[in-house]
N, C-alpha and C. Protein backbone atom coordinates (compact mmCIF):
# COMPACT_ATOMS: atom_id res chain seq x y z
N UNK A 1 105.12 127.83 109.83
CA UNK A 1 104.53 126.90 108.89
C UNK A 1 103.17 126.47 109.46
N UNK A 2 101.81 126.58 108.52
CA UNK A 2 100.82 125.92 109.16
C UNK A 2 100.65 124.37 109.14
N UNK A 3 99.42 124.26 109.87
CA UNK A 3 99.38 122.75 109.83
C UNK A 3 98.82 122.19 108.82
N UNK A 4 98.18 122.96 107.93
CA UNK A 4 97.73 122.11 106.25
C UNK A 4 99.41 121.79 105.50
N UNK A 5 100.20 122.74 106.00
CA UNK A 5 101.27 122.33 105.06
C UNK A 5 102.42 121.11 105.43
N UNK A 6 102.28 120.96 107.27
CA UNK A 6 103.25 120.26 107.73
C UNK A 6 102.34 118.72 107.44
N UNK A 7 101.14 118.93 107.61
CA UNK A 7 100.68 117.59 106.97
C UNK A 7 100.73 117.01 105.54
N UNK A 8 101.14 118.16 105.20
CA UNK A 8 100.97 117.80 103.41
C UNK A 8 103.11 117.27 103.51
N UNK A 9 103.72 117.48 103.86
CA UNK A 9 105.29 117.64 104.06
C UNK A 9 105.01 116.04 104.46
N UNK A 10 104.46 115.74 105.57
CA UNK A 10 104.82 114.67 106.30
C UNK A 10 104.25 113.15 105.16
N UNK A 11 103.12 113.71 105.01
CA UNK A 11 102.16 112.65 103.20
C UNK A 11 103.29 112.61 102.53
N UNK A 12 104.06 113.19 101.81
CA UNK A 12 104.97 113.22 100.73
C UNK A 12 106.18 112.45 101.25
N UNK A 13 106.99 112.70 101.79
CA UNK A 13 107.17 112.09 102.92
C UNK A 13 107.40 110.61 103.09
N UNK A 14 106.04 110.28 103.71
CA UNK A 14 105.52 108.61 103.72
C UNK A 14 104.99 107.97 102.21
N UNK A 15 104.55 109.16 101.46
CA UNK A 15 105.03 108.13 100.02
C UNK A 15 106.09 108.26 99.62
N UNK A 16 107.09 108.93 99.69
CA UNK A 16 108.28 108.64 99.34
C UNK A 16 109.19 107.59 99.97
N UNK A 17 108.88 107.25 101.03
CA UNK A 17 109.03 106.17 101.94
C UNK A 17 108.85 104.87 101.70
N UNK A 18 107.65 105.04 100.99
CA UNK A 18 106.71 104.07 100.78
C UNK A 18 107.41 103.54 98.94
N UNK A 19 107.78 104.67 98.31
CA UNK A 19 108.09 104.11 96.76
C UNK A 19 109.39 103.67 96.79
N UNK A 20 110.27 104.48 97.06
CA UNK A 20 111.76 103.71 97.48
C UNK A 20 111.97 102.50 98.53
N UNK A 21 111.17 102.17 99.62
CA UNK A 21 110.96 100.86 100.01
C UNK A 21 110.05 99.98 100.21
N UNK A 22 109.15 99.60 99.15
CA UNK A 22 107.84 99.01 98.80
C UNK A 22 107.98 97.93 99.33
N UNK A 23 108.36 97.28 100.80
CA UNK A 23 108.50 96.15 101.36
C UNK A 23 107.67 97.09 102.73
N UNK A 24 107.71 98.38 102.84
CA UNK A 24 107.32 98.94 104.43
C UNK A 24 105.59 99.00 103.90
N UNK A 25 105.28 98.42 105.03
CA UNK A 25 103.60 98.65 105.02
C UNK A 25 102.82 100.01 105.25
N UNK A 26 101.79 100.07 105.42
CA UNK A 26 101.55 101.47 105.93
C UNK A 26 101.54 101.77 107.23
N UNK A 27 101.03 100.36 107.66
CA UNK A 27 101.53 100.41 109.13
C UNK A 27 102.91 100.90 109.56
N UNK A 28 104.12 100.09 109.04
CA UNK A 28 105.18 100.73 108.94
C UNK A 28 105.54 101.89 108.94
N UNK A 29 104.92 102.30 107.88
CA UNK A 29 104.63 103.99 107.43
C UNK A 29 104.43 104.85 108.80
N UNK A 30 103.05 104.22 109.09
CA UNK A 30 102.61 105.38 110.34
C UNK A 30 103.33 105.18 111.47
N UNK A 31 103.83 103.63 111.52
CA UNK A 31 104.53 103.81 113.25
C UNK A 31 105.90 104.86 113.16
N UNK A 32 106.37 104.59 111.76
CA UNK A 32 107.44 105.31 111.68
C UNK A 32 107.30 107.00 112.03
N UNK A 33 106.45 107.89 111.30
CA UNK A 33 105.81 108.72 111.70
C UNK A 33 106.74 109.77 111.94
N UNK A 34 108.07 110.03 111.15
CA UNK A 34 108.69 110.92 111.49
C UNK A 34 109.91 110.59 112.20
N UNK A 35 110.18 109.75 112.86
CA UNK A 35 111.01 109.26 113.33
C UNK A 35 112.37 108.15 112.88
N UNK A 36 113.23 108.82 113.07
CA UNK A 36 114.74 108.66 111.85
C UNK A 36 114.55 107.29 112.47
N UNK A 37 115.33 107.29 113.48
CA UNK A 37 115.42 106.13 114.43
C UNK A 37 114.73 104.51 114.21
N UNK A 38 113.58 104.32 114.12
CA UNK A 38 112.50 104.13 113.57
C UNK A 38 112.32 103.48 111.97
N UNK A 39 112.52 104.32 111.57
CA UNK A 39 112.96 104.12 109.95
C UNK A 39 113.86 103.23 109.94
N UNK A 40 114.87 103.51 110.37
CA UNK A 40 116.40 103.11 110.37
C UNK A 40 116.17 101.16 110.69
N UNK A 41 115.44 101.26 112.11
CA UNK A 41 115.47 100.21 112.55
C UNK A 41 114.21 99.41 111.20
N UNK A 42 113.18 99.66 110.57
CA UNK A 42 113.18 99.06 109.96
C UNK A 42 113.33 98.51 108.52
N UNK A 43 114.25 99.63 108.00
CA UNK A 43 115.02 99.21 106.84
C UNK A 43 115.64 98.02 107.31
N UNK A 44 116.56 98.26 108.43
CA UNK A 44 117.53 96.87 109.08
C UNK A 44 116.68 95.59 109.00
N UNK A 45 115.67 95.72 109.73
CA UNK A 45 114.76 94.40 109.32
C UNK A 45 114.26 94.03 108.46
N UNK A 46 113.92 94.89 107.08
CA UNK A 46 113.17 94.17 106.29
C UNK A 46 114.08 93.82 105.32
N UNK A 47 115.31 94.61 105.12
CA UNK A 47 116.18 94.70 104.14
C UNK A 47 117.49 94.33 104.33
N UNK A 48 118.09 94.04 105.97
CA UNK A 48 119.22 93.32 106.16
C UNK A 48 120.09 94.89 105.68
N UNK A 49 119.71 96.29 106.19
CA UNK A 49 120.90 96.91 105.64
C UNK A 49 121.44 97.15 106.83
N UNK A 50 122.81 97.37 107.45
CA UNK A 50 123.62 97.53 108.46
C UNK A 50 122.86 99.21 108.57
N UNK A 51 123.39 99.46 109.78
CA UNK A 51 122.64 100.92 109.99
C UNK A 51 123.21 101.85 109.45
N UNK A 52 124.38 102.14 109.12
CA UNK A 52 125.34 103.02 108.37
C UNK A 52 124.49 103.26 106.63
N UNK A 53 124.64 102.17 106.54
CA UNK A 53 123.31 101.77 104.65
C UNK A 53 122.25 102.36 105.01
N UNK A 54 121.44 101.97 106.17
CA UNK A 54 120.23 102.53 106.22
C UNK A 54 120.34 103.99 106.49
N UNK A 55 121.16 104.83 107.07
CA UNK A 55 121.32 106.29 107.48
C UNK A 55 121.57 106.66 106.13
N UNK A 56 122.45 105.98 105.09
CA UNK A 56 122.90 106.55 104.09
C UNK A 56 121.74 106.97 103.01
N UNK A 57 121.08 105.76 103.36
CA UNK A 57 119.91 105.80 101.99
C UNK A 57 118.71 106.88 102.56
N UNK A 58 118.93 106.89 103.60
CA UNK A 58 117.37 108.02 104.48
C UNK A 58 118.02 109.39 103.77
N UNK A 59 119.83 109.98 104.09
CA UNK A 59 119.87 110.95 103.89
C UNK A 59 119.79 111.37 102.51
N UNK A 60 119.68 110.00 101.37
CA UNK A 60 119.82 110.76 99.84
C UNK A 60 118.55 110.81 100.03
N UNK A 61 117.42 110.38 100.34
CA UNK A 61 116.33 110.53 99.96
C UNK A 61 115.68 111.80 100.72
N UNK A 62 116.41 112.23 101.90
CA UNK A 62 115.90 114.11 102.48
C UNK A 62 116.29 114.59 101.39
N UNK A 63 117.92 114.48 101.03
CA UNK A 63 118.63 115.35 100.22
C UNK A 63 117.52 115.91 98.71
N UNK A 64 117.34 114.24 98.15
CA UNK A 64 116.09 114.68 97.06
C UNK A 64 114.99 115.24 97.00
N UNK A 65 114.48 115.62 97.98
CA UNK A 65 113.16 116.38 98.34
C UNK A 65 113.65 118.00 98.66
């Protein structure tokens, strides 16, 4: 895979990130940067979801892409 496309993967990505949890900033966005872990921890904070909720909702939203 080149790198015009893994950047274009990773954009889609962080707006999809970004439309299903319109509470994460972009900052958010970028620290997250790929990182499940990351994500996870701040769904938990902004949204109060236990981490099991937050894993759940990350994987429908790979699944949809």
């Amino acid at each position: 895979m080149n790198e015009d496309i893994i950047k274009g993967k990773l954009k889609q990505l962080t707006g999809n990130i970004k439309a299903k949890w319109g509470e994460l900033t972009d900052d958010d966005a970028a620290l997250v940067n790929g990182k499940r872990d990351v994500l996870v921890g701040k769904l938990q904070e902004k949204y109060g979801l236990t981490k099991e909720k937050a894993e759940q909702q990350i994987k429908e939203l790979e699944d949809a892409n």
